[in-house]
N, C-alpha and C. Protein backbone atom coordinates (compact mmCIF):
# COMPACT_ATOMS: atom_id res chain seq x y z
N UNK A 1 -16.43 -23.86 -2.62
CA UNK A 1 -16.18 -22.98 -3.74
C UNK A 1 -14.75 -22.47 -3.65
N UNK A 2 -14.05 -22.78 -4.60
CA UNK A 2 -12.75 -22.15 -4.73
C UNK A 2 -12.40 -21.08 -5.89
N UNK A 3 -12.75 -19.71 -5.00
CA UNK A 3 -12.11 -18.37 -5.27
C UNK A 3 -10.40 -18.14 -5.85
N UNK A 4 -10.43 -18.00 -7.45
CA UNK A 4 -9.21 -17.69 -7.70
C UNK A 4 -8.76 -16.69 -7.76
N UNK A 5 -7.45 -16.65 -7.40
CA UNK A 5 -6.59 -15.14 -7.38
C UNK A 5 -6.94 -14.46 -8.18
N UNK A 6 -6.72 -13.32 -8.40
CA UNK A 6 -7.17 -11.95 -9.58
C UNK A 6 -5.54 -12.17 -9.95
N UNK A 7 -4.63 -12.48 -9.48
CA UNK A 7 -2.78 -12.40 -9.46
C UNK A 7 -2.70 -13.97 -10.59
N UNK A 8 -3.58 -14.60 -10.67
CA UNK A 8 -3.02 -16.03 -10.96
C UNK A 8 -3.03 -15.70 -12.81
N UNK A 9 -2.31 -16.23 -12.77
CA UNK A 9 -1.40 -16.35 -14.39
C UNK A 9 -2.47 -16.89 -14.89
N UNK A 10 -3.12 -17.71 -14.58
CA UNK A 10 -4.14 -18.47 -15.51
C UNK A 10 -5.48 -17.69 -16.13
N UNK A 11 -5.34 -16.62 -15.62
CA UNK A 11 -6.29 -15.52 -15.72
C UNK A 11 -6.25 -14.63 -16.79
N UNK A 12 -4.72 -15.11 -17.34
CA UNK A 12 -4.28 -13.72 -18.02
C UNK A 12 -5.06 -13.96 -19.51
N UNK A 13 -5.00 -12.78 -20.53
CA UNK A 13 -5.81 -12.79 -21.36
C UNK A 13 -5.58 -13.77 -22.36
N UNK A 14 -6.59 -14.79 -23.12
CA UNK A 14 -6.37 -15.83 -23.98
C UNK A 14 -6.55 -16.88 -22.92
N UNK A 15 -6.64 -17.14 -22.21
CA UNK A 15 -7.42 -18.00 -21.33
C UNK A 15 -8.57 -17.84 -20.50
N UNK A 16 -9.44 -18.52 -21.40
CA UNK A 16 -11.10 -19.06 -20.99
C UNK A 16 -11.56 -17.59 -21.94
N UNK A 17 -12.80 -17.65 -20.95
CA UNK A 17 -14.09 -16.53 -21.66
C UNK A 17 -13.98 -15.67 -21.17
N UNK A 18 -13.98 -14.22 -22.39
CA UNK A 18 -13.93 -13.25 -21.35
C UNK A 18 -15.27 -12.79 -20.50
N UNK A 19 -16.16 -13.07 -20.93
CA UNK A 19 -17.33 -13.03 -19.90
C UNK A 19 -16.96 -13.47 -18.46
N UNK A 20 -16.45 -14.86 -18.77
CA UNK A 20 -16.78 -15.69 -17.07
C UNK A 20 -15.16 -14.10 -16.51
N UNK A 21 -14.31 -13.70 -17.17
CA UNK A 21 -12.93 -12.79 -16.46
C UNK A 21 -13.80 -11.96 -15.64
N UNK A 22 -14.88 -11.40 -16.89
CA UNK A 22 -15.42 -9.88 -16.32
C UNK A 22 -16.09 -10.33 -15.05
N UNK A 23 -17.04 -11.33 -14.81
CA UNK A 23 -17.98 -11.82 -13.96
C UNK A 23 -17.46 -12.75 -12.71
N UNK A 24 -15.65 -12.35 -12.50
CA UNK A 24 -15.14 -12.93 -11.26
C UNK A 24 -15.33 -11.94 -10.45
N UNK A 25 -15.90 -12.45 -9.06
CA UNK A 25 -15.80 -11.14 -8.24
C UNK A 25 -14.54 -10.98 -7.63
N UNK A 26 -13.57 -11.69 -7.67
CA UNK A 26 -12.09 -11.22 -7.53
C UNK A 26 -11.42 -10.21 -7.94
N UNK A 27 -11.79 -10.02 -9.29
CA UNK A 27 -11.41 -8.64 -9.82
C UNK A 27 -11.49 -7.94 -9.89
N UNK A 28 -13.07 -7.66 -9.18
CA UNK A 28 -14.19 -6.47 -8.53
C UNK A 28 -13.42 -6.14 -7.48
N UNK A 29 -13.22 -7.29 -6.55
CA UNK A 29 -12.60 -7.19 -5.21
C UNK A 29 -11.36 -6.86 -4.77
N UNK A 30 -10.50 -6.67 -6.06
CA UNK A 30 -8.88 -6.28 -6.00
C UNK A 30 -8.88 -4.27 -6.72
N UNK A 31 -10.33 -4.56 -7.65
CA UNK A 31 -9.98 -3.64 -7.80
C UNK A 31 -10.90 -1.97 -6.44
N UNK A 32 -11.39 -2.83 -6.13
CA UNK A 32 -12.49 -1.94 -4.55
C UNK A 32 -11.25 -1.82 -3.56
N UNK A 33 -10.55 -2.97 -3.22
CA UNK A 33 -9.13 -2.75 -2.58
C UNK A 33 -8.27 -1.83 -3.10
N UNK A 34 -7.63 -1.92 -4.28
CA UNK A 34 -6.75 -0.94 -5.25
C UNK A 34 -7.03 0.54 -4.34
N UNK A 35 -8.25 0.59 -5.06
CA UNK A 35 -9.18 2.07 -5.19
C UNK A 35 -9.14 2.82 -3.73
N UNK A 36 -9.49 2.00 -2.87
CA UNK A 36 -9.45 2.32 -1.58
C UNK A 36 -7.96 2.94 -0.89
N UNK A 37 -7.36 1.57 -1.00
CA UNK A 37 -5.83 1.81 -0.09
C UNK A 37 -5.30 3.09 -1.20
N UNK A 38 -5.79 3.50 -2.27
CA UNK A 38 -5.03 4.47 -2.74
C UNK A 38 -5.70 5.64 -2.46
N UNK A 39 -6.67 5.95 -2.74
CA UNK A 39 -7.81 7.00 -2.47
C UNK A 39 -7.48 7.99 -0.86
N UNK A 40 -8.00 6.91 -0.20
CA UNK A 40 -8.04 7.04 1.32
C UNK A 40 -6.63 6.25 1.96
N UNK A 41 -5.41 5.38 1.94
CA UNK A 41 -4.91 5.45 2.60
C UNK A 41 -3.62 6.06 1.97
N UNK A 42 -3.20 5.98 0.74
CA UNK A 42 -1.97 6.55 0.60
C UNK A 42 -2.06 7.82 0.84
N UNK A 43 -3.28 8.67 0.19
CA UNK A 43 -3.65 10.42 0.38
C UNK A 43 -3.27 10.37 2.07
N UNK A 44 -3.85 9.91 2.32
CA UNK A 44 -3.56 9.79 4.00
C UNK A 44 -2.44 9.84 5.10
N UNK A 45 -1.77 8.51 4.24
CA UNK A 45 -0.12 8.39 4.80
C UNK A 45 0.70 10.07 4.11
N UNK A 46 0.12 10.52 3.15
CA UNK A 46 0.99 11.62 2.75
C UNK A 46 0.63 12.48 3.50
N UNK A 47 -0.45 13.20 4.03
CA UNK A 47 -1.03 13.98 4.86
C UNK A 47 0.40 14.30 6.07
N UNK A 48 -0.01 12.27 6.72
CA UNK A 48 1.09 12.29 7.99
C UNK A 48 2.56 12.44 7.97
N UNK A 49 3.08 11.95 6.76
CA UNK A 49 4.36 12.37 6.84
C UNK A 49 4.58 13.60 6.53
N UNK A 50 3.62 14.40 5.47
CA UNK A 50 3.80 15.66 5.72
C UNK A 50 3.88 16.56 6.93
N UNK A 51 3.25 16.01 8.08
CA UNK A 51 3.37 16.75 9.54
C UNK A 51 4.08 16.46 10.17
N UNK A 52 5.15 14.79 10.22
CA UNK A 52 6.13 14.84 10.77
C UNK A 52 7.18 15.29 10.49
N UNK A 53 7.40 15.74 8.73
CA UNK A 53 8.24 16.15 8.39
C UNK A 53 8.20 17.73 8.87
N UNK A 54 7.46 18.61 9.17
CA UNK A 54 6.84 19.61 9.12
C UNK A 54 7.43 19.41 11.18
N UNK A 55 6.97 18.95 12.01
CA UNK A 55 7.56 18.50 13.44
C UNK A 55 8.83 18.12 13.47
N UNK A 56 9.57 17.43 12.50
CA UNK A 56 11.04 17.04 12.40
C UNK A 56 11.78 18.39 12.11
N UNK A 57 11.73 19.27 11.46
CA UNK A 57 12.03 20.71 10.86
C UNK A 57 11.80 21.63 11.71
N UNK A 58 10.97 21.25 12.52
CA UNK A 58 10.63 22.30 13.93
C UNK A 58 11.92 21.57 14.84
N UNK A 59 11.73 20.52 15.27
CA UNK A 59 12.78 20.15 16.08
C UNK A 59 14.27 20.34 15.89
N UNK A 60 14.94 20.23 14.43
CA UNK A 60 16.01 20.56 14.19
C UNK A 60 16.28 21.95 14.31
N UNK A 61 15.48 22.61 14.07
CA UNK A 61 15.22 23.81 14.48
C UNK A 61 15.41 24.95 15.72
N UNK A 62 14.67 24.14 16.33
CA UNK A 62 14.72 24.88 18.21
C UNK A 62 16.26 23.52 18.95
N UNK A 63 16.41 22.51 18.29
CA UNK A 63 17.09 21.78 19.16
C UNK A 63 18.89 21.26 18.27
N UNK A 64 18.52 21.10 17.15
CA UNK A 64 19.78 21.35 16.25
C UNK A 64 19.98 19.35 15.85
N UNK A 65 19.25 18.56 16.02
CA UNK A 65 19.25 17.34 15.82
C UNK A 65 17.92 16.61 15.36
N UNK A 66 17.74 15.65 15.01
CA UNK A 66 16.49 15.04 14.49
C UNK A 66 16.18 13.79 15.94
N UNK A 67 14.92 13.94 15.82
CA UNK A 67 14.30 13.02 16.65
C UNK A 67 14.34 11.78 16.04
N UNK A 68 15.22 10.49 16.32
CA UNK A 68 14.87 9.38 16.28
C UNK A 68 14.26 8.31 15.84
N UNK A 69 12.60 8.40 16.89
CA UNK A 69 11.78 7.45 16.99
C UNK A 69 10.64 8.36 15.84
N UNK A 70 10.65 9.75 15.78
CA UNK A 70 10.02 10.53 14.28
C UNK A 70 10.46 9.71 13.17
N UNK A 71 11.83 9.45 13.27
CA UNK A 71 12.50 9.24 11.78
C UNK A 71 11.94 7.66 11.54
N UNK A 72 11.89 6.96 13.02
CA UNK A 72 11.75 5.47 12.43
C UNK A 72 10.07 5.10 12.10
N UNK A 73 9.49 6.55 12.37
CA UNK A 73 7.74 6.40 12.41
C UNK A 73 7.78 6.30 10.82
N UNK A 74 8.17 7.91 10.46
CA UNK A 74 7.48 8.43 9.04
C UNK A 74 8.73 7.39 7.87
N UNK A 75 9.84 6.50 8.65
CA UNK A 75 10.13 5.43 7.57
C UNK A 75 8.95 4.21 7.78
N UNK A 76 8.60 4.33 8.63
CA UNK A 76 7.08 2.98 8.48
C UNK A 76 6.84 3.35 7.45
N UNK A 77 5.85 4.23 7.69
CA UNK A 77 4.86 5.14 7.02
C UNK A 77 5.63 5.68 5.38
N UNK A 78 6.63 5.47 5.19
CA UNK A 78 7.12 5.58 3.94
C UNK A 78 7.67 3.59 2.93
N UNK A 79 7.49 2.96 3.80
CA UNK A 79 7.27 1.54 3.63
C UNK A 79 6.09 1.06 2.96
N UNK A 80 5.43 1.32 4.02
CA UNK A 80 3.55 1.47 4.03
C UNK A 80 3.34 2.16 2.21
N UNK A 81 3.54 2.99 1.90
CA UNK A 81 3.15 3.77 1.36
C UNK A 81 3.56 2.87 -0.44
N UNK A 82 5.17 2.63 -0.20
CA UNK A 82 5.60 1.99 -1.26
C UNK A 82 5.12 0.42 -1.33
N UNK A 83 4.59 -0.15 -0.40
CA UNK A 83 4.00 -1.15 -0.18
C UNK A 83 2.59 -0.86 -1.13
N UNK A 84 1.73 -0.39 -1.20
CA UNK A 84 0.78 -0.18 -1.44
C UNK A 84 0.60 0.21 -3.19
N UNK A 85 1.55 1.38 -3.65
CA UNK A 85 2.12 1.27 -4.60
C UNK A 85 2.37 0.31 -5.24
N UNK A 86 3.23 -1.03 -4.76
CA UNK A 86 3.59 -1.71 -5.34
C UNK A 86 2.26 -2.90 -5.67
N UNK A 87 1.32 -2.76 -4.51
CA UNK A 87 0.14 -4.03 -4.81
C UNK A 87 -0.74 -3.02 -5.79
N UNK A 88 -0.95 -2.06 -5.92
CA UNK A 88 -2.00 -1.62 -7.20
C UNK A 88 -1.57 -1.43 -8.75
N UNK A 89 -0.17 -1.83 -8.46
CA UNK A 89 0.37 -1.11 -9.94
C UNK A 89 0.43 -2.68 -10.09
N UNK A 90 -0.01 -3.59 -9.49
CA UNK A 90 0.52 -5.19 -9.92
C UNK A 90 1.91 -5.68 -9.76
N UNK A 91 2.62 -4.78 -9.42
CA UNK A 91 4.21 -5.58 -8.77
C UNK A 91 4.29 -6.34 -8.00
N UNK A 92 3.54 -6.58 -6.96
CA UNK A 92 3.55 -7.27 -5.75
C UNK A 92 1.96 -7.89 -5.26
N UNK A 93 2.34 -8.88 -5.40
CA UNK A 93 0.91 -9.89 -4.90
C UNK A 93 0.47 -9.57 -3.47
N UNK A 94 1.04 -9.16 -2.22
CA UNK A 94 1.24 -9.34 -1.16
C UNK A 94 0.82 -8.01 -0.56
N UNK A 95 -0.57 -8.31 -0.22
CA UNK A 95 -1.73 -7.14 -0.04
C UNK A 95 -1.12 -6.27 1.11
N UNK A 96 -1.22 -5.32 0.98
CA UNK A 96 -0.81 -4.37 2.05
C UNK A 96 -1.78 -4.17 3.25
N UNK A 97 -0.79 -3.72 4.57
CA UNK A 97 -1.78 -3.58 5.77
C UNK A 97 -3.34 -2.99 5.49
N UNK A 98 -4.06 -3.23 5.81
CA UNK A 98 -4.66 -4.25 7.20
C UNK A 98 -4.81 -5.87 6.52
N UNK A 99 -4.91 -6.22 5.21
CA UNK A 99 -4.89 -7.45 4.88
C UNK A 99 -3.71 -8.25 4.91
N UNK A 100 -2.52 -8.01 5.53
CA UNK A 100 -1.34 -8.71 5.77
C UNK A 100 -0.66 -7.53 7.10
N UNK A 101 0.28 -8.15 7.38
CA UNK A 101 1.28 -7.27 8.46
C UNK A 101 2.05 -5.90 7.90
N UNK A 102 2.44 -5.12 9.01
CA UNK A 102 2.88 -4.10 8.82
C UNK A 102 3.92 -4.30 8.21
N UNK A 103 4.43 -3.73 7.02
CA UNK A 103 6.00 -3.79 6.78
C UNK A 103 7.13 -3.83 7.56
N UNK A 104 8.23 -4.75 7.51
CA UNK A 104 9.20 -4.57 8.58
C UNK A 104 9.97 -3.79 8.56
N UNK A 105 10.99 -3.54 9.49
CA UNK A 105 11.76 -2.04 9.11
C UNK A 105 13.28 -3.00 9.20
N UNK A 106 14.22 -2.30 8.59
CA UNK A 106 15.67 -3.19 8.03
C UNK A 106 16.20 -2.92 9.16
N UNK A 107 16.17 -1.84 10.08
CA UNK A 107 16.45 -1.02 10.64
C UNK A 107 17.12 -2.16 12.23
């Protein structure tokens, strides 16, 4: 059985039935993904960068410089985030962590 993309052009509207569109479970399945990584992980990733930012502001604080390996975390985690963004709004085919690799850092 060959499962087609929910992403594939051939999908788009004016091609085939819309019955057999509604009745792919691909589209069920992109959109249970969507729902999720946004729901529970972006709310999530905002949570954490809110506390490192919130720990980075303490540190400049008592020490007068920014921590580093903070800055290169909550830029993951701000990767991550636009990553995810970009696969639910349909910009980007290229499923975000845990279904592909962590974003790389330029860095």
């Amino acid at each position: 059985m060959n499962e087609k993309d929910p992403f594939d052009a051939n999908l788009a509207m004016g091609s085939g039935d819309l019955k057999n569109k509604i009745a792919n479970p691909g589209h069920w399945l992109s959109l249970l993904l969507m729902g999720l990584m946004f729901i529970i992980l972006f709310y999530l990733i905002n949570f954490i960068v809110f506390i490192t930012m919130v720990v980075q502001w303490i540190l400049v604080l008592l020490s007068g410089e920014t921590n580093a390996r903070l800055q290169r975390f909550s830029k993951g985690l701000n990767r991550y985030a636009y990553q995810i963004l970009e696969f639910i709004s349909f910009n980007s085919k290229t499923r975000p962590f845990p279904l592909s690799d962590w974003p790389e850092s330029n860095d």
